[in-house]
Protein backbone atom coordinates (compact mmCIF):
# COMPACT_ATOMS: atom_id res chain seq x y z
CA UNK A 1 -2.61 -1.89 -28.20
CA UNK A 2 -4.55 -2.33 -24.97
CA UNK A 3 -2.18 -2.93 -22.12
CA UNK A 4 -4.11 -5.90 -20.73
CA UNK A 5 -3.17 -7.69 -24.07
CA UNK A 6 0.32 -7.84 -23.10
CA UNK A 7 2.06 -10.47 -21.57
CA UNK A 8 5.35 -10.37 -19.53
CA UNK A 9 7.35 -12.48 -21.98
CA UNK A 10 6.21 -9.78 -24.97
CA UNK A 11 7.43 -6.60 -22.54
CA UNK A 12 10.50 -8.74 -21.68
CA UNK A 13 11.19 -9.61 -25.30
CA UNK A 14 10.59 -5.30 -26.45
CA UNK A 15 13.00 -4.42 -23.34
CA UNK A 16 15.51 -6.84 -24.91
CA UNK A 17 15.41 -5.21 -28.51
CA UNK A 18 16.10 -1.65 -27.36
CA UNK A 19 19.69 -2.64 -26.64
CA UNK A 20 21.41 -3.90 -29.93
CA UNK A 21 24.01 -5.51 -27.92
CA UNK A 22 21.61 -8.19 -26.57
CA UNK A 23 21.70 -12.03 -26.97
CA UNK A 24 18.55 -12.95 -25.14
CA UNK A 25 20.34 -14.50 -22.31
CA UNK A 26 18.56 -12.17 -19.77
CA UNK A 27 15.42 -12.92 -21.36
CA UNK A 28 15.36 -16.27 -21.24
CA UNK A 29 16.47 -16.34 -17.41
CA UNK A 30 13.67 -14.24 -16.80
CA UNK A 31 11.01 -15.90 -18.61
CA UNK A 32 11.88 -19.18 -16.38
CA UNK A 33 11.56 -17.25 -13.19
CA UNK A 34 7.86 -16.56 -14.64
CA UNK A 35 7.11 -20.44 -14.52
CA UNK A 36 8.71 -20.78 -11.45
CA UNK A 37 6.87 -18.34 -9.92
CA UNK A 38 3.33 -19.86 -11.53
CA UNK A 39 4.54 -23.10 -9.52
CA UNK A 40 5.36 -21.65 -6.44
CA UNK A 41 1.97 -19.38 -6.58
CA UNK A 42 -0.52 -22.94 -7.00
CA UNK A 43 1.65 -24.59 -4.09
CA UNK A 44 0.80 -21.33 -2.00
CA UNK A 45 -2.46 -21.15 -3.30
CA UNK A 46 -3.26 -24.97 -2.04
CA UNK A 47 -1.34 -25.07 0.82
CA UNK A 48 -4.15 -25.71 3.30
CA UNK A 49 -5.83 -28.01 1.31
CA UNK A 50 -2.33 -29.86 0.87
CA UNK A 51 -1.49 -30.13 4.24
CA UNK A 52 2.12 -28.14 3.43
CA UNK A 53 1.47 -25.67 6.51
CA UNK A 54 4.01 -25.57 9.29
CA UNK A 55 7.77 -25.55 9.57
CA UNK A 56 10.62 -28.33 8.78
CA UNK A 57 11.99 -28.32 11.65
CA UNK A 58 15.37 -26.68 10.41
CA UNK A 59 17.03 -23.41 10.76
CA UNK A 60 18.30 -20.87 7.51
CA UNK A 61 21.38 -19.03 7.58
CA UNK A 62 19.97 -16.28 9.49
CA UNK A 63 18.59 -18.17 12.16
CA UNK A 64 14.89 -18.30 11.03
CA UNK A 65 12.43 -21.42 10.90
CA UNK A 66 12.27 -23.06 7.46
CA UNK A 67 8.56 -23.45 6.76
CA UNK A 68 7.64 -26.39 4.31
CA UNK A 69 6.42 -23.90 1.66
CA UNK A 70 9.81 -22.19 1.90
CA UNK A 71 11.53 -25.62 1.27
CA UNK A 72 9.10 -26.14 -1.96
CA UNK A 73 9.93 -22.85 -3.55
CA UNK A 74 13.37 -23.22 -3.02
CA UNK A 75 13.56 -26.11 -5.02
CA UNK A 76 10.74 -25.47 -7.24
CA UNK A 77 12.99 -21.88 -8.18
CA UNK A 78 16.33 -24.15 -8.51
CA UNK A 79 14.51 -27.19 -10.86
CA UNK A 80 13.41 -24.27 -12.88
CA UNK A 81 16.92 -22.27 -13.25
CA UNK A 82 19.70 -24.79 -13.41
CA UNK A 83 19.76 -26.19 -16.75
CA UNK A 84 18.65 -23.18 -18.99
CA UNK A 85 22.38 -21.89 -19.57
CA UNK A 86 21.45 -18.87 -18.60
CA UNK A 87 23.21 -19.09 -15.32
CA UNK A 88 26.67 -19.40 -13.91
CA UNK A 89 25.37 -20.03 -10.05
CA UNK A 90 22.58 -19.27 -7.85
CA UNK A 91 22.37 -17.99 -4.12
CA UNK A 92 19.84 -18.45 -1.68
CA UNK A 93 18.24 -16.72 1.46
CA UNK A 94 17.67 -20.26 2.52
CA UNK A 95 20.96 -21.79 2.11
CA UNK A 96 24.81 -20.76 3.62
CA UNK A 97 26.65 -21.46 0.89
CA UNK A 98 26.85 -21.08 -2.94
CA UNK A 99 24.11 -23.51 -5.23
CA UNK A 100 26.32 -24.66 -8.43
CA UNK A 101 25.45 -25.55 -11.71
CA UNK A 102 24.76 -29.04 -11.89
CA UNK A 103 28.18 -29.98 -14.04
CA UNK A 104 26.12 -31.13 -17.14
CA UNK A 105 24.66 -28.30 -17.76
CA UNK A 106 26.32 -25.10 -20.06
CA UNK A 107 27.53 -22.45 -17.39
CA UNK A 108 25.73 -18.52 -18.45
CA UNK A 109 26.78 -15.14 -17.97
CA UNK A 110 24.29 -14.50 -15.24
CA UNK A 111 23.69 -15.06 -11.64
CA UNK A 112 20.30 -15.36 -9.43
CA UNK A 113 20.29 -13.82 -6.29
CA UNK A 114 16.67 -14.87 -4.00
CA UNK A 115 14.15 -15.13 -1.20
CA UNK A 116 12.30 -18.00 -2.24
CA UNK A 117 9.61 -17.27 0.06
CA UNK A 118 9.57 -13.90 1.96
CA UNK A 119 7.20 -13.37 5.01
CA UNK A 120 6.55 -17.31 5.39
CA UNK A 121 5.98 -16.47 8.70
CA UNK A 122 2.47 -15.34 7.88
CA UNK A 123 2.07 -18.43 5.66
CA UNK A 124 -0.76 -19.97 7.82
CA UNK A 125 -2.53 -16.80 8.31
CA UNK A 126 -3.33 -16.23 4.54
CA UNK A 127 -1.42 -12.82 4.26
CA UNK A 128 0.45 -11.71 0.96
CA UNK A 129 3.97 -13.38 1.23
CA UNK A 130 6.47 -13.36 -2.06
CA UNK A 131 9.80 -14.06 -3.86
CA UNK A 132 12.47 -11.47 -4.08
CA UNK A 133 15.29 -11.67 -7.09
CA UNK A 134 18.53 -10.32 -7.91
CA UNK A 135 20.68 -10.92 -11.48
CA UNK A 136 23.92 -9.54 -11.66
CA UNK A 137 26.09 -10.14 -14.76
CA UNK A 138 29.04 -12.10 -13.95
CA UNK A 139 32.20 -10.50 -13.32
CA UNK A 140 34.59 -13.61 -13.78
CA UNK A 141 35.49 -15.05 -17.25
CA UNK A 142 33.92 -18.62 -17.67
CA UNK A 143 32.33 -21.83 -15.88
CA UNK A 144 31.52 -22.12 -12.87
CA UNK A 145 30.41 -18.84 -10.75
CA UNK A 146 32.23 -17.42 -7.62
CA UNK A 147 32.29 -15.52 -4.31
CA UNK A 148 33.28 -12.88 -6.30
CA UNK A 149 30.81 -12.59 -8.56
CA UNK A 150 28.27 -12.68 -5.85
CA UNK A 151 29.56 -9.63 -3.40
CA UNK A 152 28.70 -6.42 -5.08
CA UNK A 153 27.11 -3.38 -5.06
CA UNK A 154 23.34 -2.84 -5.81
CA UNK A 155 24.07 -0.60 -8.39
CA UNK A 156 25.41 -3.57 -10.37
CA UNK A 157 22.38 -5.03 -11.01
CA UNK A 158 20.98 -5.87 -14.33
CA UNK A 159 17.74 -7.00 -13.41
CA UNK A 160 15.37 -7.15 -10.34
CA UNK A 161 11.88 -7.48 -8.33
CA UNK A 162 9.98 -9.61 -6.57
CA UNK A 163 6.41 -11.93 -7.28
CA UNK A 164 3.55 -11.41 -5.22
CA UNK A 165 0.86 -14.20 -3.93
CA UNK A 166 -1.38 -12.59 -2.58
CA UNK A 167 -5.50 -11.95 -3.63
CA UNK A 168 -3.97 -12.41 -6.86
CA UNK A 169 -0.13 -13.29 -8.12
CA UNK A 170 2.03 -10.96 -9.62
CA UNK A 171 5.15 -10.09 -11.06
CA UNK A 172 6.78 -6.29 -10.40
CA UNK A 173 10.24 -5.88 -12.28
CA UNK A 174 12.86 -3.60 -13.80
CA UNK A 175 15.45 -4.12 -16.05
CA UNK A 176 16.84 -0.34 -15.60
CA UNK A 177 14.36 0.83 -18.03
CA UNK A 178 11.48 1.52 -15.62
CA UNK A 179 9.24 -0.40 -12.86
CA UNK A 180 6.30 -2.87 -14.47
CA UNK A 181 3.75 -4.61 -12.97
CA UNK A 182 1.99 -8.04 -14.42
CA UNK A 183 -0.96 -9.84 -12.96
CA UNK A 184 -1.55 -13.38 -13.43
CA UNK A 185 -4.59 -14.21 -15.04
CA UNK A 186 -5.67 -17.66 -14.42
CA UNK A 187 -7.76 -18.19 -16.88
CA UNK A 188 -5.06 -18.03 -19.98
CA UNK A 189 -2.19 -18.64 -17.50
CA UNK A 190 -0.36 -15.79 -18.36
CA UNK A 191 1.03 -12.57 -16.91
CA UNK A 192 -0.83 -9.45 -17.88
CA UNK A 193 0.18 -6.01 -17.94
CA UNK A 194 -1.69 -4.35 -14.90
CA UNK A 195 0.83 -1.31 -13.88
CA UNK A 196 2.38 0.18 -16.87
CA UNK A 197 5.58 2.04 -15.82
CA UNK A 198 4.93 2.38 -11.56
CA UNK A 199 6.02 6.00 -10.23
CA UNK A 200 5.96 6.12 -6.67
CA UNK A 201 4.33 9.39 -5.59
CA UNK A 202 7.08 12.07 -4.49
CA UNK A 203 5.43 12.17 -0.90
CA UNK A 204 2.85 9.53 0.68
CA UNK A 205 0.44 9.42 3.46
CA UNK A 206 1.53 6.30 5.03
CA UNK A 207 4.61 5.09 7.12
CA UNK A 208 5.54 1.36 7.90
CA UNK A 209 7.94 -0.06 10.67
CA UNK A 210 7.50 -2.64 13.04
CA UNK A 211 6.79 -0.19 16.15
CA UNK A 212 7.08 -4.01 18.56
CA UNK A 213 10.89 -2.83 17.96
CA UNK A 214 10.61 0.58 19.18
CA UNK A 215 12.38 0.13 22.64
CA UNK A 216 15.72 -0.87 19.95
CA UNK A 217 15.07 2.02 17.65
CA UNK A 218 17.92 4.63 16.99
CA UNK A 219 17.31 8.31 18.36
CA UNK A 220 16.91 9.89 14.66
CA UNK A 221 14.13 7.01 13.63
CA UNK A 222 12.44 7.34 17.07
CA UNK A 223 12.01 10.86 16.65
CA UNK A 224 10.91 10.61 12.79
CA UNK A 225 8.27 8.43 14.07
CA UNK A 226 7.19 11.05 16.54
CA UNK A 227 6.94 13.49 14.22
CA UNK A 228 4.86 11.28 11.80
CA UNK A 229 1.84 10.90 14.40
CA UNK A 230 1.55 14.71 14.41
CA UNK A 231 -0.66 16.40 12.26
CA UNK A 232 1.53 17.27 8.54
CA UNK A 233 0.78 21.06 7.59
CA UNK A 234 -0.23 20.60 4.32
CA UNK A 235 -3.00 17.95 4.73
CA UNK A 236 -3.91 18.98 8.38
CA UNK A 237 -3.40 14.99 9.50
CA UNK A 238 -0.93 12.61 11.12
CA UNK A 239 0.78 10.22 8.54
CA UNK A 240 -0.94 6.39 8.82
CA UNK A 241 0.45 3.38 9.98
CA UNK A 242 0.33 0.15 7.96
CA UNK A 243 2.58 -2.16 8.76
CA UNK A 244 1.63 -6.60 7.07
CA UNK A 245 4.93 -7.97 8.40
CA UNK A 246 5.46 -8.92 4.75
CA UNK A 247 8.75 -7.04 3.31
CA UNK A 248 6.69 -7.88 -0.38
CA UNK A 249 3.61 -6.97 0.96
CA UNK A 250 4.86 -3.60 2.83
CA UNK A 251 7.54 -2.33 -0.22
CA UNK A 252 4.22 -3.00 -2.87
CA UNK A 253 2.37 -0.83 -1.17
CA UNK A 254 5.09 1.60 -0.73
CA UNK A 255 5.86 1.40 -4.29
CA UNK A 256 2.10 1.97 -5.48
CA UNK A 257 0.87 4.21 -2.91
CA UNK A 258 4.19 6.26 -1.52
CA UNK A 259 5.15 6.67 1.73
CA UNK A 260 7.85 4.74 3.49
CA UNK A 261 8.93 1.99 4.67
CA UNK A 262 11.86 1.58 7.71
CA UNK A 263 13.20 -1.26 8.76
CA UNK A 264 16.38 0.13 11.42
CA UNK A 265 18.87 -1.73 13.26
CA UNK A 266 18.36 -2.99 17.02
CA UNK A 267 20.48 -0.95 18.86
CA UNK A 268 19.35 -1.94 21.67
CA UNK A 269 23.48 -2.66 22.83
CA UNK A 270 24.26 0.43 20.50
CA UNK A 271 28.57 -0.71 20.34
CA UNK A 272 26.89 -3.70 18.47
CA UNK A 273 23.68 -2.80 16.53
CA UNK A 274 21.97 -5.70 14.60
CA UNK A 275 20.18 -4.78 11.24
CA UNK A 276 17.71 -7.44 10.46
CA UNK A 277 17.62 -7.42 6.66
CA UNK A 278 19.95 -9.22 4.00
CA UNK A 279 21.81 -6.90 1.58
CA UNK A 280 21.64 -9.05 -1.65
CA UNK A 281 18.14 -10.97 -1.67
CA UNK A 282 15.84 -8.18 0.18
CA UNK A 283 17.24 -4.45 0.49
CA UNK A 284 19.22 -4.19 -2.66
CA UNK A 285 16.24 -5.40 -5.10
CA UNK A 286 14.31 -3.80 -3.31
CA UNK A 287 16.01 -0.32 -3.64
CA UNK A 288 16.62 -0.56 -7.22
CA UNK A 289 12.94 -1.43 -8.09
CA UNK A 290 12.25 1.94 -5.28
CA UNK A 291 14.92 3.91 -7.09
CA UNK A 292 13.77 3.01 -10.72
CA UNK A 293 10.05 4.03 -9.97
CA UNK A 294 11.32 7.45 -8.90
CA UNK A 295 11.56 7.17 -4.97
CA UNK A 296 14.63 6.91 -2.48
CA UNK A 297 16.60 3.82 -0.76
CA UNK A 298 19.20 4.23 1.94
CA UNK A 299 20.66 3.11 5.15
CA UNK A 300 20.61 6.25 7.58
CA UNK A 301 23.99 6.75 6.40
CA UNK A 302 24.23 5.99 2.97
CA UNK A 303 22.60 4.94 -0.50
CA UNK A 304 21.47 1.48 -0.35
CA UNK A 305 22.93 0.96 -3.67
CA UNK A 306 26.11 2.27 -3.01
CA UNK A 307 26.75 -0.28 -0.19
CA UNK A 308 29.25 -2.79 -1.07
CA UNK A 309 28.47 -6.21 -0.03
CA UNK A 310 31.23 -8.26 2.39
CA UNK A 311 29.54 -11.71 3.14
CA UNK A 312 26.21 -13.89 1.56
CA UNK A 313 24.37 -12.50 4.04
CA UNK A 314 25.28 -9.11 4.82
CA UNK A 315 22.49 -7.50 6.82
CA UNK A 316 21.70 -3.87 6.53
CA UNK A 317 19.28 -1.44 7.75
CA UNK A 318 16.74 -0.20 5.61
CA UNK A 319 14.96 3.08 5.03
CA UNK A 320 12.90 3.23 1.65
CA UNK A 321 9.96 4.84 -0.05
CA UNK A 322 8.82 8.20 -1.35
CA UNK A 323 12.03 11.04 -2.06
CA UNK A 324 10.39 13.35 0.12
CA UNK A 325 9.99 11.06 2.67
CA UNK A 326 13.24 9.28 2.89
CA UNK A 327 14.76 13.01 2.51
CA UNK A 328 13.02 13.98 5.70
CA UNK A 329 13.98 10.87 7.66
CA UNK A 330 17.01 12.03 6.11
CA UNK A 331 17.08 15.62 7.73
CA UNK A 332 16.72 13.92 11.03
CA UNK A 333 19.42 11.61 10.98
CA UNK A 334 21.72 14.61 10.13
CA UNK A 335 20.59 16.60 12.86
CA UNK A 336 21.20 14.17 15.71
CA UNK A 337 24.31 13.59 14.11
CA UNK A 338 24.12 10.28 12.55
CA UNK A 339 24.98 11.54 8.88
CA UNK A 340 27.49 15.07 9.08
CA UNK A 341 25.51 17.70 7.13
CA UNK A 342 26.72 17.96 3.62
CA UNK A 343 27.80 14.06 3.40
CA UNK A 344 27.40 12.94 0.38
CA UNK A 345 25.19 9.50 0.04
């Protein structure tokens, strides 16, 4: 059968019945994130036309301005996950603390880790912005969810990826089994299959990183940069920049195209460097959807998926994209002698 005759739920539903062991749980959780995200996608797509531009005034966890649309899909997200008894709690990019369960509602086996609304910053200038999410099977025995359940390794994951509005909406996901992309089509109001089973290319063409940060870069990334702008010997040219300012935006590309994608600490005071991106809603989905399409996630020191999260939001560096890539970037932290040779990621 044609692949643009299958929907998201269908591929969901055949990823569910290759594991006997299944109850549908993780189906169903994932088939409400769909109508979240065809919610969150009209809001975006209106937003100028409903006046929902600008920012509420208020501050997230990590010190950024809330924009209105942020605000909307982190409630639209929670309306359409709390009462499906899928999950046991939910954690947010936008809020400090842990989101319950409403009480009269079954507790699940799952929990929802998200971005409601990455790169809301560009909101008002029309670029690609997205949601990021996380499920993790829960670790404690029943009702209500806990700390515990929520600090974990990346590696843990049952489920990720991340829903793109942009010139048209779309869902990119794994469930360990593989990296699939789905395009909305307006029309029927469904998610189409549009990238059957993503593999990033083992080496890419383009690199991505914020070079306004350069004067905080480490010496290993600013000399990987360096060595990106000069000509590569086996296609006689100098690797590209593209850089949105979008982590959705930047990683699809990534994903679709190779290359990589770096986004280091400051260390501008280097006894106190300050990575920029959170552990459980951005780098760890992130890295399992990079991993699971074939290409390479770590920290400059380690594998992202290895890392062991400590608080909510834990903030790591990120270095992600194309194996031959990362390996290089790789070969040059081990040479200034951020990584010993012959560690073991």
């Amino acid at each position: 059968m044609e692949k643009s005759s299958i929907t998201v739920q269908r591929h969901i539903l055949e990823q569910e019945r290759k594991h006997q062991q299944a109850t549908g749980d993780l189906t169903g959780l994932l088939w409400d994130l769909t109508l979240a995200a065809k919610v969150v996608s009209r809001e975006v797509n209106r937003a100028g036309l409903a006046d929902i531009f600008g920012a509420t005034g208020e501050e997230n966890e990590s010190g950024d301005l809330v924009k209105r649309l942020d605000s909307i899909a982190q409630d639209t997200i929670y309306r359409a996950m709390d009462h499906g008894g899928h999950l046991c709690l939910m954690v947010s990019e936008e809020s400090p603390d842990l989101i319950p369960i409403p009480a009269k509602y079954p507790k699940g086996k799952y929990l929802l880790l998200y971005d409601p609304l990455d790169g809301s910053s560009n909101i008002e200038a029309n670029v690609s912005i997205g949601t990021i999410f996380s499920v993790h099977r829960r670790i404690t025995g029943s009702g209500d969810g806990t700390l515990e359940d929520c600090l974990r390794k990346g590696s843990e994951q049952v489920a990720a990826g991340y829903f793109l509005y942009g010139s048209s909406t779309m869902i990119v996901y794994t469930t360990g089994q593989g990296v699939y992309g789905f395009t909305l089509d307006p029309s029927i109001g469904e998610f189409m299959l549009s990238h059957d089973r993503i593999v990033t290319p083992p080496q890419g063409k383009y690199y991505s990183i914020n070079e306004g940060n350069a004067a905080g870069w480490d010496e290993p990334t600013r000399n990987y940069v360096q060595h990106l702008k000069q000509k590569d010997k086996a296609t006689g040219r100098p690797y590209s920049l593209r850089y949105i300012g979008s982590l959705v935006a930047d990683i699809h590309r990534t994903l679709v195209y190779g290359g990589i994608f770096l986004y280091p600490s400051d260390t501008s005071d280097p006894a106190n460097p300050k990575p920029k991106l959170r552990l459980l809603y951005e780098v760890a989905p992130m890295s399992f959807l990079m991993e699971q399409a074939g290409g390479a996630a770590i920290t400059g020191t380690q594998r992202v998926l290895d890392v062991q999260a400590t608080s909510l939001h834990h903030k790591v560096p990120i270095v992600l994209g194309s194996k031959q890539d990362v390996a290089t970037y790789e070969r040059f932290c081990t040479e200034s002698g951020t990584v010993p040779a012959g560690k073991k990621k």
